[in-house]
PDB file of N, CA and C in Angstrom:
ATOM      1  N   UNK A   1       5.021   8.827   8.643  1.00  0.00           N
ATOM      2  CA  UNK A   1       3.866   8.016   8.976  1.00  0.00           C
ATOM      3  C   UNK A   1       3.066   7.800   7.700  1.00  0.00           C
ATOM      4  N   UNK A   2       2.576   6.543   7.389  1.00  0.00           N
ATOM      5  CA  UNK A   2       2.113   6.307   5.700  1.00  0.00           C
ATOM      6  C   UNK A   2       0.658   6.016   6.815  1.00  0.00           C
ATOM      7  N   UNK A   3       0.189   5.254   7.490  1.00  0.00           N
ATOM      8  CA  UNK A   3      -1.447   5.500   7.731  1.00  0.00           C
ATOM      9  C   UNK A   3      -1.718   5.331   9.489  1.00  0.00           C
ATOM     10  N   UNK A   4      -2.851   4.904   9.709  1.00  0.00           N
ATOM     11  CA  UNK A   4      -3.124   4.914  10.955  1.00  0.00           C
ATOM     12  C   UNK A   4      -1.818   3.715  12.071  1.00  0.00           C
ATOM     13  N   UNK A   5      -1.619   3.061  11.423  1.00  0.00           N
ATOM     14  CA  UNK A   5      -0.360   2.523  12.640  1.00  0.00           C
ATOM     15  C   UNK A   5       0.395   1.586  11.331  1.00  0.00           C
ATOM     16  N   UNK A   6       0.468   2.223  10.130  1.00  0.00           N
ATOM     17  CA  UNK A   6       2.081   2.061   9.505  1.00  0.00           C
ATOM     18  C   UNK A   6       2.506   2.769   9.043  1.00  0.00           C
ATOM     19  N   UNK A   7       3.938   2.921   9.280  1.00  0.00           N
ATOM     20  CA  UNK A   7       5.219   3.693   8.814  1.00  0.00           C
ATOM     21  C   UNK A   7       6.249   3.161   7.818  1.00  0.00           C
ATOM     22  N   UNK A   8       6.882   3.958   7.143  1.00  0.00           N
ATOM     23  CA  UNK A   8       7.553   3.759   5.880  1.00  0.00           C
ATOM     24  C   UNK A   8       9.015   4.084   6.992  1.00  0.00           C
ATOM     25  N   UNK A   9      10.092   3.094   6.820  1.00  0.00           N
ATOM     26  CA  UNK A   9      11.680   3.604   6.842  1.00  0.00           C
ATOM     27  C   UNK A   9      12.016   3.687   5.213  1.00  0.00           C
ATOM     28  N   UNK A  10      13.132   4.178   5.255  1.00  0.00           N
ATOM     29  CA  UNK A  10      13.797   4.363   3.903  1.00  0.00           C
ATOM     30  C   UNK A  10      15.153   4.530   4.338  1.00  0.00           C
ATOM     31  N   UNK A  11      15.995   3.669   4.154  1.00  0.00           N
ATOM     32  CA  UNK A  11      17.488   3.814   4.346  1.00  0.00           C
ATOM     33  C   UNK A  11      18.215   3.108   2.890  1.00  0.00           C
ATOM     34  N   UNK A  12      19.543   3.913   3.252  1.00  0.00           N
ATOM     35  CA  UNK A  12      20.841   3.687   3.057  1.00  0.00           C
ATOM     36  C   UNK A  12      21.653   2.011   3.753  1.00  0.00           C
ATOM     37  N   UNK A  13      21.894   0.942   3.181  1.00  0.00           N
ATOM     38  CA  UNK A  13      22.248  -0.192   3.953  1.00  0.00           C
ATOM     39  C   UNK A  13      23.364  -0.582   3.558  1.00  0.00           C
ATOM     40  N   UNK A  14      24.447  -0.217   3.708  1.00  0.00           N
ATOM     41  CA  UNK A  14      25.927  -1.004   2.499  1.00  0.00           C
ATOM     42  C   UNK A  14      25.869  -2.319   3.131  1.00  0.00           C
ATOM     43  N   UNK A  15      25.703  -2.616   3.738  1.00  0.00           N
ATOM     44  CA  UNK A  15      26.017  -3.846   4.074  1.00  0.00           C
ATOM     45  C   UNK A  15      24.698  -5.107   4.320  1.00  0.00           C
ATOM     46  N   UNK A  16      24.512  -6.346   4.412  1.00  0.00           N
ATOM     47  CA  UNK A  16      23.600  -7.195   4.917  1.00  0.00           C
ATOM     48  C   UNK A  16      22.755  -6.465   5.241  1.00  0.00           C
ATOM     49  N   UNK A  17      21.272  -6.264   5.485  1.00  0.00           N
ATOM     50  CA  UNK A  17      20.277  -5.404   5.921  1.00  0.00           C
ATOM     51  C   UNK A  17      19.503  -6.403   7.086  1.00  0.00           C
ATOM     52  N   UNK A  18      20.092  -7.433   6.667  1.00  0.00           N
ATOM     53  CA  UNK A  18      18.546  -8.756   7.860  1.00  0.00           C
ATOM     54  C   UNK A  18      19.092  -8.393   9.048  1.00  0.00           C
ATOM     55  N   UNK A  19      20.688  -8.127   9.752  1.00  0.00           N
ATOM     56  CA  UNK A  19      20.683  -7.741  11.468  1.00  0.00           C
ATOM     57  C   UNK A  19      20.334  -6.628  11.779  1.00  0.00           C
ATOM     58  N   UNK A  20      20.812  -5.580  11.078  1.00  0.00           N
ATOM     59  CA  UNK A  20      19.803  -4.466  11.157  1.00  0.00           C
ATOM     60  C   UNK A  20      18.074  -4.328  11.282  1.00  0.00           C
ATOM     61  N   UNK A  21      17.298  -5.284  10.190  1.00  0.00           N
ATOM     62  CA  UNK A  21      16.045  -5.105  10.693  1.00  0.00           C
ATOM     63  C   UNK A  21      15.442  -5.711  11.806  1.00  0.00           C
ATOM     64  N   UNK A  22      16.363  -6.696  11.609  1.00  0.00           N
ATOM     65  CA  UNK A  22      16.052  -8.075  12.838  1.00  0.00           C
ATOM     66  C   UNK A  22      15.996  -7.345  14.321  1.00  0.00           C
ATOM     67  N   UNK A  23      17.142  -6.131  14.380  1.00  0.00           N
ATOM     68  CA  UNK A  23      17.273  -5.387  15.514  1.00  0.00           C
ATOM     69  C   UNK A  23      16.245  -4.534  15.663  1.00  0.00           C
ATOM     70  N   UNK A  24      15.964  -3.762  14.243  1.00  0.00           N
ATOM     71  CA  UNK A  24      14.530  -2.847  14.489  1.00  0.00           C
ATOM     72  C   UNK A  24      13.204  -3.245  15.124  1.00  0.00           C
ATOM     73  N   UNK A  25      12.933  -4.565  14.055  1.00  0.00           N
ATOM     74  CA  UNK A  25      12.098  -5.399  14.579  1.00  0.00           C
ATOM     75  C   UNK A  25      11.898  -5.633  16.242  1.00  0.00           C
ATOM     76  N   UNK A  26      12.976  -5.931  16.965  1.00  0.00           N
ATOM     77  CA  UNK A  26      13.244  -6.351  18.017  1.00  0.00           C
ATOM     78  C   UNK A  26      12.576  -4.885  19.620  1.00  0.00           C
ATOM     79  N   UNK A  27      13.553  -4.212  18.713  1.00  0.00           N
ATOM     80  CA  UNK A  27      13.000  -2.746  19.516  1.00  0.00           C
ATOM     81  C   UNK A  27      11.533  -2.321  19.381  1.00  0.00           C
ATOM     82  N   UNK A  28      10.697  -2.257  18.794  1.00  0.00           N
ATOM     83  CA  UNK A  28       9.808  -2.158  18.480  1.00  0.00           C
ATOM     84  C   UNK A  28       8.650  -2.631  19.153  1.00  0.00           C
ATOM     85  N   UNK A  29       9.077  -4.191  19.619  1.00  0.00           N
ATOM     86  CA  UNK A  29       8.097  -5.292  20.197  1.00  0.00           C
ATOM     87  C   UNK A  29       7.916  -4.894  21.122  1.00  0.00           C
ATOM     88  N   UNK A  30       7.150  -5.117  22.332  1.00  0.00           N
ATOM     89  CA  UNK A  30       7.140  -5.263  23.721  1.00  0.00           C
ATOM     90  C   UNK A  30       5.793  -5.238  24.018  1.00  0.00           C
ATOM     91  N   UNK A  31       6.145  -4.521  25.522  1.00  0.00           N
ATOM     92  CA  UNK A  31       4.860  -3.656  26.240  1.00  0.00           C
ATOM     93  C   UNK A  31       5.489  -2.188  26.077  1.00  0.00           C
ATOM     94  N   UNK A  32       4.132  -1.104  26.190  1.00  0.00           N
ATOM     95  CA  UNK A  32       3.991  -0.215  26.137  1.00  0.00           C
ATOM     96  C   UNK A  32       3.153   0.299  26.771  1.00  0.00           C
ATOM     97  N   UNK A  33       3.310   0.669  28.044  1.00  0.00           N
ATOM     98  CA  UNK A  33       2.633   0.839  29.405  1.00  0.00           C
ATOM     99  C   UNK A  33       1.083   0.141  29.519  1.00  0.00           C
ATOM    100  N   UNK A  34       2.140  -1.395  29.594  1.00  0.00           N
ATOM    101  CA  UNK A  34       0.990  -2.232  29.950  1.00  0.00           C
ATOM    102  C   UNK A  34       0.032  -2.588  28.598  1.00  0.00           C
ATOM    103  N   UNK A  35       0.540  -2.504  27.710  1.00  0.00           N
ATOM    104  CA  UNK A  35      -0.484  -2.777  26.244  1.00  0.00           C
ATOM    105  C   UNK A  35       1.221  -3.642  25.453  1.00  0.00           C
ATOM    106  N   UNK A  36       0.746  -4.801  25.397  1.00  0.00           N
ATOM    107  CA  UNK A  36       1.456  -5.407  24.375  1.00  0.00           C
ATOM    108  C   UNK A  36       1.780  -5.323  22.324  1.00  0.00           C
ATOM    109  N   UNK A  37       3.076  -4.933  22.126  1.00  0.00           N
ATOM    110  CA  UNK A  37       3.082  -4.447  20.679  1.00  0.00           C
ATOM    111  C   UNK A  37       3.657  -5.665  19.703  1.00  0.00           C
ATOM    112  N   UNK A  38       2.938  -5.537  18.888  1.00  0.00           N
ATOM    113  CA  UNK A  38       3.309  -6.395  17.498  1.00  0.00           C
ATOM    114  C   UNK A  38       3.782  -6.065  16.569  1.00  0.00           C
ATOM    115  N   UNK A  39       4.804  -6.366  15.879  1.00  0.00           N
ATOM    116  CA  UNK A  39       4.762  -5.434  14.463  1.00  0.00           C
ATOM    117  C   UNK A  39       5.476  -6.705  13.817  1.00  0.00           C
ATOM    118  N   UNK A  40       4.590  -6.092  12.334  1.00  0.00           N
ATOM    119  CA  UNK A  40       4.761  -6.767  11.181  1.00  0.00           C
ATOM    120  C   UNK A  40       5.039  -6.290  10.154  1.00  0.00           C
ATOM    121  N   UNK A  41       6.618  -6.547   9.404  1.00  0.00           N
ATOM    122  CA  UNK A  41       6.898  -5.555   8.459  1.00  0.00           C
ATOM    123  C   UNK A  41       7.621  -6.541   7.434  1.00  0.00           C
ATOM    124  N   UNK A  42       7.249  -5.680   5.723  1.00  0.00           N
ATOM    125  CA  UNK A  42       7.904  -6.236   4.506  1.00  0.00           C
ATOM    126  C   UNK A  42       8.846  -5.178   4.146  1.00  0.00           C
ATOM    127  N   UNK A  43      10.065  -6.596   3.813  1.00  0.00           N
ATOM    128  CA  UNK A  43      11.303  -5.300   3.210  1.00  0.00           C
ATOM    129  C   UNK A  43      11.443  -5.701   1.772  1.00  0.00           C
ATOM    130  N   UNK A  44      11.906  -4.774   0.845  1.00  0.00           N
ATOM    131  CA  UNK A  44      12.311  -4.846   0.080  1.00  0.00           C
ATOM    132  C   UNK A  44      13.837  -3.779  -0.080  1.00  0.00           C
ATOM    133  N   UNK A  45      14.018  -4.874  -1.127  1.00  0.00           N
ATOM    134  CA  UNK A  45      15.570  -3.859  -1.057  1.00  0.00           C
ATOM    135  C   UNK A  45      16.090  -3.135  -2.553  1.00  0.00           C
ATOM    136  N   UNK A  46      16.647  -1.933  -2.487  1.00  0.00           N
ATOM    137  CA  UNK A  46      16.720  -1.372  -4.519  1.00  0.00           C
ATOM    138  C   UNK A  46      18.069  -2.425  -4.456  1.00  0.00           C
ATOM    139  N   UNK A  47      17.921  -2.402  -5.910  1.00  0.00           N
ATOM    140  CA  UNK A  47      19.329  -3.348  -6.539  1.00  0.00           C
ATOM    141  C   UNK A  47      18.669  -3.030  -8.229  1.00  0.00           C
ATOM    142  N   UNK A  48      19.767  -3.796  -8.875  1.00  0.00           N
ATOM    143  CA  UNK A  48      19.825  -3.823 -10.417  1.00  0.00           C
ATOM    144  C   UNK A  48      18.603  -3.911 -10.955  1.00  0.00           C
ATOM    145  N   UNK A  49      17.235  -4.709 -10.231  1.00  0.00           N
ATOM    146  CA  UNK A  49      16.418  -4.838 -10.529  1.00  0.00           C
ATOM    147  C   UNK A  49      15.340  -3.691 -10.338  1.00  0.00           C
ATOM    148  N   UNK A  50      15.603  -3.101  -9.573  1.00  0.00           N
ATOM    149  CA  UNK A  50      14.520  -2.224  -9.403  1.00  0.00           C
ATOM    150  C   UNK A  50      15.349  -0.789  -8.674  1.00  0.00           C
ATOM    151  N   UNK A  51      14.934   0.472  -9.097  1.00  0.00           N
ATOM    152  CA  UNK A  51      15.765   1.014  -8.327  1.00  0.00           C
ATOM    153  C   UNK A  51      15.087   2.580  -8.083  1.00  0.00           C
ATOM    154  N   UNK A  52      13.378   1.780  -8.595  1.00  0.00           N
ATOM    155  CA  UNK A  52      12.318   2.965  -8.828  1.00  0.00           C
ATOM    156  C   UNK A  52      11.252   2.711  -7.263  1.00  0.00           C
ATOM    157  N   UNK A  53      11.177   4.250  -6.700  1.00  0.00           N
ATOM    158  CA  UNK A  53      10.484   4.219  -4.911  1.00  0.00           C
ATOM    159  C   UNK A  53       9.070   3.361  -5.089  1.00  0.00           C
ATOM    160  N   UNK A  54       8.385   3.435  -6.593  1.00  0.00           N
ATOM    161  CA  UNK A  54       6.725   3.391  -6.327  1.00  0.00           C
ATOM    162  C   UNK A  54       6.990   1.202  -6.568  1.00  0.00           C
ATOM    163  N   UNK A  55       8.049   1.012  -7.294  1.00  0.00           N
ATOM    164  CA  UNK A  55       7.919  -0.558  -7.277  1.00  0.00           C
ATOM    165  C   UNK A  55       8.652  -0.708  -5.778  1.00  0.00           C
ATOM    166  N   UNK A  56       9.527  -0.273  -5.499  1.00  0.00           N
ATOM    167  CA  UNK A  56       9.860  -0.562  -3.824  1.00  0.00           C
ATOM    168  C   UNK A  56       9.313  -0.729  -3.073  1.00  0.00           C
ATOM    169  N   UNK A  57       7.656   0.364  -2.912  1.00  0.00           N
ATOM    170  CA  UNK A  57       6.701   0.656  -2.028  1.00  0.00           C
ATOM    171  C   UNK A  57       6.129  -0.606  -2.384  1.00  0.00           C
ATOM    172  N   UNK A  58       5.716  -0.744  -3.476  1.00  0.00           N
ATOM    173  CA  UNK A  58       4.516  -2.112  -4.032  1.00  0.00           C
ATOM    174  C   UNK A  58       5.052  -3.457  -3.514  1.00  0.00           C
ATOM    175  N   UNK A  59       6.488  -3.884  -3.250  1.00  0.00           N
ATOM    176  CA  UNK A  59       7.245  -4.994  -2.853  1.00  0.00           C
ATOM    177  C   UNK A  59       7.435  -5.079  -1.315  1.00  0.00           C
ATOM    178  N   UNK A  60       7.766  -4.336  -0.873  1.00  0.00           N
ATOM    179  CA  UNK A  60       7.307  -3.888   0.879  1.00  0.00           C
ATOM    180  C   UNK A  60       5.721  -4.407   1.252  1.00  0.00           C
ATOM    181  N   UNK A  61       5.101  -3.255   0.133  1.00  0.00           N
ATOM    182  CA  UNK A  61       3.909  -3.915   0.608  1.00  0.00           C
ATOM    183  C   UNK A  61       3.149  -5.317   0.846  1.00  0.00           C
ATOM    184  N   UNK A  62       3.921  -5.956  -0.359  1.00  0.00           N
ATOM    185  CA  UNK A  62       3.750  -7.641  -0.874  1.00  0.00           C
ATOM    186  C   UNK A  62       4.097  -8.010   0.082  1.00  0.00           C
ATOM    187  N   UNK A  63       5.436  -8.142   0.659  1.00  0.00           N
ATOM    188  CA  UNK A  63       5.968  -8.613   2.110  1.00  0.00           C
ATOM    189  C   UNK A  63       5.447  -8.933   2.697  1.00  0.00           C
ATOM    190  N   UNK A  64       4.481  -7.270   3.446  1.00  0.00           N
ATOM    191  CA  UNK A  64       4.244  -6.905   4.681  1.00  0.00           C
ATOM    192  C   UNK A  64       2.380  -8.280   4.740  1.00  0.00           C
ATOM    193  N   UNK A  65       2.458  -7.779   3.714  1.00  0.00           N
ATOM    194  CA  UNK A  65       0.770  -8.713   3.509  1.00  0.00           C
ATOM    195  C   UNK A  65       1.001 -10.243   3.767  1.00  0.00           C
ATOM    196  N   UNK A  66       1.971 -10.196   3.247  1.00  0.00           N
ATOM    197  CA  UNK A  66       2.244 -11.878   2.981  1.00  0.00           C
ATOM    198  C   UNK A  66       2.970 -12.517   4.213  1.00  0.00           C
ATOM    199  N   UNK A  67       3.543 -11.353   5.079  1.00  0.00           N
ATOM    200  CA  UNK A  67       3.726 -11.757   6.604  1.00  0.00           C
ATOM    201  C   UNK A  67       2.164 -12.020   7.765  1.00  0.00           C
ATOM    202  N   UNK A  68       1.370 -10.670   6.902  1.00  0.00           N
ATOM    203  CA  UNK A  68       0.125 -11.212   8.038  1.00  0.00           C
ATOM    204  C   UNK A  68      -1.190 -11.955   7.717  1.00  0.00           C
ATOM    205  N   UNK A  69      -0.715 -12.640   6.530  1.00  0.00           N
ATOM    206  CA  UNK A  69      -1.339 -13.939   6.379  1.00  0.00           C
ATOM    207  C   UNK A  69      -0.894 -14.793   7.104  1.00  0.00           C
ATOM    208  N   UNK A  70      -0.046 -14.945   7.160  1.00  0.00           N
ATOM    209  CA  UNK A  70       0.945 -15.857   7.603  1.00  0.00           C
ATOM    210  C   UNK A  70       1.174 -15.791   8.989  1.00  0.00           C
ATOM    211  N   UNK A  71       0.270 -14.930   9.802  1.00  0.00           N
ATOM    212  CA  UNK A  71       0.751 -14.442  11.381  1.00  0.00           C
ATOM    213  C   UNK A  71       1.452 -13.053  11.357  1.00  0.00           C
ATOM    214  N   UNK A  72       0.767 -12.531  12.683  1.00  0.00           N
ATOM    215  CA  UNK A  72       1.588 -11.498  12.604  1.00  0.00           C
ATOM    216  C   UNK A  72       2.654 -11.296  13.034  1.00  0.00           C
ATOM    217  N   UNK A  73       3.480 -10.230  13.349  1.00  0.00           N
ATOM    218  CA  UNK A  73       4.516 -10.113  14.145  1.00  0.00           C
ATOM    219  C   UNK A  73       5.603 -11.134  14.078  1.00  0.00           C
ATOM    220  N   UNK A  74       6.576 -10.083  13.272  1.00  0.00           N
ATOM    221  CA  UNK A  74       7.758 -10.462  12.064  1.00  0.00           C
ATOM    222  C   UNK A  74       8.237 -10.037  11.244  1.00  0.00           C
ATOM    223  N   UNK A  75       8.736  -9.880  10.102  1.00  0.00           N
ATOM    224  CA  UNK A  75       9.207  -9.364   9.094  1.00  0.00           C
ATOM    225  C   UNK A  75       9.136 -10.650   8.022  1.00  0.00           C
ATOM    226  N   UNK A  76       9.414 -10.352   7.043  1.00  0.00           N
ATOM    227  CA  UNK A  76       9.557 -11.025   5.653  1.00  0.00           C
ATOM    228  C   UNK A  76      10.082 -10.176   4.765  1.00  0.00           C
ATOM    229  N   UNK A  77      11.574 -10.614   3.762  1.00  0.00           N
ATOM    230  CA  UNK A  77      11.900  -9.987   2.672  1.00  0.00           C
ATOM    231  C   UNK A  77      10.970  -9.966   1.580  1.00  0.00           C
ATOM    232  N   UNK A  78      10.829  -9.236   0.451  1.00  0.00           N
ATOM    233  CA  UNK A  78      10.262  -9.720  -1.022  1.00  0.00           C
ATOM    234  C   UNK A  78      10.990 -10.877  -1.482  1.00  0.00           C
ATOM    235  N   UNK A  79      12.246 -10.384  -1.219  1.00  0.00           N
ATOM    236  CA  UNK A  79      13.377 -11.330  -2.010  1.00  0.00           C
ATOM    237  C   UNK A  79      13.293 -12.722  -1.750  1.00  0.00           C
ATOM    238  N   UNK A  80      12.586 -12.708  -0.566  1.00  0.00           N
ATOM    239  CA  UNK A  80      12.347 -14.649  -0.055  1.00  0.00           C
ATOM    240  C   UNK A  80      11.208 -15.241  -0.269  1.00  0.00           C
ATOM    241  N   UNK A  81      10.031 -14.381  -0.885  1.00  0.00           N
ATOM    242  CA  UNK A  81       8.687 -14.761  -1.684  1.00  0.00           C
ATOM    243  C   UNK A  81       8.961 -15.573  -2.520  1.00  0.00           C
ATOM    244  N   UNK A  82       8.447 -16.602  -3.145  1.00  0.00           N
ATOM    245  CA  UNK A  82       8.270 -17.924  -3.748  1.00  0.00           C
ATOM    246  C   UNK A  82       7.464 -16.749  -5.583  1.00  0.00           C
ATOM    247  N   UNK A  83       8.056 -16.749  -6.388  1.00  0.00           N
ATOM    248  CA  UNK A  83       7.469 -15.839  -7.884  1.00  0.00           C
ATOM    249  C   UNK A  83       6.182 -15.987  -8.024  1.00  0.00           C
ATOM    250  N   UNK A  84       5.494 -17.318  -7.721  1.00  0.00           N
ATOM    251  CA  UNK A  84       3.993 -17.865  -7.307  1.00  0.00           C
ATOM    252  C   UNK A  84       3.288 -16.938  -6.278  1.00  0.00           C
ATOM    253  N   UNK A  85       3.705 -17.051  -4.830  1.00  0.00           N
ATOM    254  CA  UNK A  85       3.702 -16.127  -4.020  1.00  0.00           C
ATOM    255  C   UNK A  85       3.288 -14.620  -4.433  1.00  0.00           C
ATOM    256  N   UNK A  86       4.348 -14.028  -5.356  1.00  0.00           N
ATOM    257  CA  UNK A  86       4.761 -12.856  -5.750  1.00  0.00           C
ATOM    258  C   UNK A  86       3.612 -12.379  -6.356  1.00  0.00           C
ATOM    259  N   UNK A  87       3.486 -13.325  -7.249  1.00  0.00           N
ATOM    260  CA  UNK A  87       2.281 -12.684  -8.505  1.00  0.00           C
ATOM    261  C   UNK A  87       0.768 -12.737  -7.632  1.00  0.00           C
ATOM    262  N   UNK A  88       0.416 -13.953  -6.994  1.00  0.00           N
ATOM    263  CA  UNK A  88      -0.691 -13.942  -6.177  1.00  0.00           C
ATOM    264  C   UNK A  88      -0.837 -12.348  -5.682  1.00  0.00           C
ATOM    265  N   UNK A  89      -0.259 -12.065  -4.730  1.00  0.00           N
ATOM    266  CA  UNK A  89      -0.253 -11.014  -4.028  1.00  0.00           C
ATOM    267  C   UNK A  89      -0.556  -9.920  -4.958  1.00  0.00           C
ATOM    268  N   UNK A  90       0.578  -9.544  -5.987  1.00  0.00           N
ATOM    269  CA  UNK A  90       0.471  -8.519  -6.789  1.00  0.00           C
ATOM    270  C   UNK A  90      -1.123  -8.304  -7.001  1.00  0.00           C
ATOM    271  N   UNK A  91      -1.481  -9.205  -7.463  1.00  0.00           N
ATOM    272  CA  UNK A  91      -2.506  -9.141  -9.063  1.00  0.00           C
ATOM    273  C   UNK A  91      -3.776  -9.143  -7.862  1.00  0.00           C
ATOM    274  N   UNK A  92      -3.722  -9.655  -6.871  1.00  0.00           N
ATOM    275  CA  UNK A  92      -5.291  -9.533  -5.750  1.00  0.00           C
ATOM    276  C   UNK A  92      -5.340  -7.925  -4.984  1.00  0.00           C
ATOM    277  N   UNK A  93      -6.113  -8.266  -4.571  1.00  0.00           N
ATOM    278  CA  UNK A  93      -6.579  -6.900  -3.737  1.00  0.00           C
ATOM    279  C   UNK A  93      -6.265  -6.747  -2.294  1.00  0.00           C
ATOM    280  N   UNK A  94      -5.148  -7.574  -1.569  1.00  0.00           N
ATOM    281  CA  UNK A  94      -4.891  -7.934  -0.998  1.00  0.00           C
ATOM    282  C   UNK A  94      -3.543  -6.997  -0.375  1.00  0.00           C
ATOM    283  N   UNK A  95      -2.981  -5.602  -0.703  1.00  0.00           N
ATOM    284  CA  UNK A  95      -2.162  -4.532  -0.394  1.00  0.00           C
ATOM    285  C   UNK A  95      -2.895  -3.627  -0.181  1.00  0.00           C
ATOM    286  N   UNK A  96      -2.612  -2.131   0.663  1.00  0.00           N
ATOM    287  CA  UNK A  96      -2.622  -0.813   0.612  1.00  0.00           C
ATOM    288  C   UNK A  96      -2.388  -0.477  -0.571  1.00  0.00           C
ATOM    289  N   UNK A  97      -1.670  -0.732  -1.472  1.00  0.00           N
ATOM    290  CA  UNK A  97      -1.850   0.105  -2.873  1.00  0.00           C
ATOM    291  C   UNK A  97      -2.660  -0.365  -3.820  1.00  0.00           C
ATOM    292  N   UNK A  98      -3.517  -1.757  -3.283  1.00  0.00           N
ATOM    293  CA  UNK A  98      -4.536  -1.411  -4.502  1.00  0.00           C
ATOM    294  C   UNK A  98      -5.675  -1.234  -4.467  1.00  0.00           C
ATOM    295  N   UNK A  99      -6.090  -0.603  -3.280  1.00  0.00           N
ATOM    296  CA  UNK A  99      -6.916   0.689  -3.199  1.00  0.00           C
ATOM    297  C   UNK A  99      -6.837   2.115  -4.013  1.00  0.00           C
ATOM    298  N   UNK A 100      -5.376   2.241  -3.472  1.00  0.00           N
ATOM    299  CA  UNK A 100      -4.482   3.620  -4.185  1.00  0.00           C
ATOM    300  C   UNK A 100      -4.221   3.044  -5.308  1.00  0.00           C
ATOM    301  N   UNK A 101      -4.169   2.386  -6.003  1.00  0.00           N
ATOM    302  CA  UNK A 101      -3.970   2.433  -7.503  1.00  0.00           C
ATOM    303  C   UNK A 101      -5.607   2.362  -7.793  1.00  0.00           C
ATOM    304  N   UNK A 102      -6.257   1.907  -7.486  1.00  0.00           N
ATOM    305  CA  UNK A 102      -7.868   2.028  -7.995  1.00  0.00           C
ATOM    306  C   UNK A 102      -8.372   3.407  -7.801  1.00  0.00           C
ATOM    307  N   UNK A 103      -8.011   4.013  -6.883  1.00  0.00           N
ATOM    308  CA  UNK A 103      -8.212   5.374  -7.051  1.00  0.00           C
ATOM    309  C   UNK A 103      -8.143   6.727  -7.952  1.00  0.00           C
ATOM    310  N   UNK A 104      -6.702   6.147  -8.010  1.00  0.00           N
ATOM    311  CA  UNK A 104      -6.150   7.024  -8.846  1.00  0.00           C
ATOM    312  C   UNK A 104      -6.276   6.654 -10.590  1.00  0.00           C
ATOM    313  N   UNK A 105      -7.285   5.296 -10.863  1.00  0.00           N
ATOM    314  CA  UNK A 105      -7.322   5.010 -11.937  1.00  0.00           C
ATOM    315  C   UNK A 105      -8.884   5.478 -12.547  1.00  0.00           C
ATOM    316  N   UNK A 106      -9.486   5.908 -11.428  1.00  0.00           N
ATOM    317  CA  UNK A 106     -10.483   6.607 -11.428  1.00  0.00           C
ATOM    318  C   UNK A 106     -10.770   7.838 -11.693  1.00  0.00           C
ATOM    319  N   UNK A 107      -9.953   8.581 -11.862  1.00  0.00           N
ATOM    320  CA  UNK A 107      -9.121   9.632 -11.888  1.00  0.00           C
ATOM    321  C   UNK A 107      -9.365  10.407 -13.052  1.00  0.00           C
TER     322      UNK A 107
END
């Protein structure tokens, strides 16, 4: 559990990862005795480019933000962010980590 109603997965994926989340996603939704659920989540994935947890976390996070601008309830890759997109997000105040990086720069 990373805060009051979001959670971190961390997997292993050899293969395509979008039916897999698409399915997570899916389970997730509903009702829940009579209270309707939403969820909105950013993936990122390690590869050649990145293969360090704290830029993984920061790209998830980009996602996840840039899905609930955009509406909630859904998913969005990093990998399908527009580099425009990308940097916006980064560089604003507009994630969970840049609180936690202001914090800790306080430090």
């Amino acid at each position: 559990m990373w805060g009051g109603d979001e959670f971190l997965l961390c997997m292993e994926c050899p293969v395509d990862p979008r039916p897999l989340i698409d399915r997570i996603h899916r389970s997730l939704e509903g009702d829940f005795e009579g209270f309707p659920l939403s969820v909105s989540m950013g993936v990122a994935i390690a590869g050649s480019d990145v293969r360090d947890y704290d830029e993984l976390f920061r790209r998830a996070d980009v996602a996840l933000y840039h899905k609930k601008r955009g509406g909630r309830s859904g998913y969005v890759f990093y990998s399908d962010l527009d580099e425009e997109e990308r940097d916006l997000l980064l560089e604003g105040a507009h994630t969970a980590l840049s609180g936690i990086d202001r914090d800790e720069s306080d430090q």
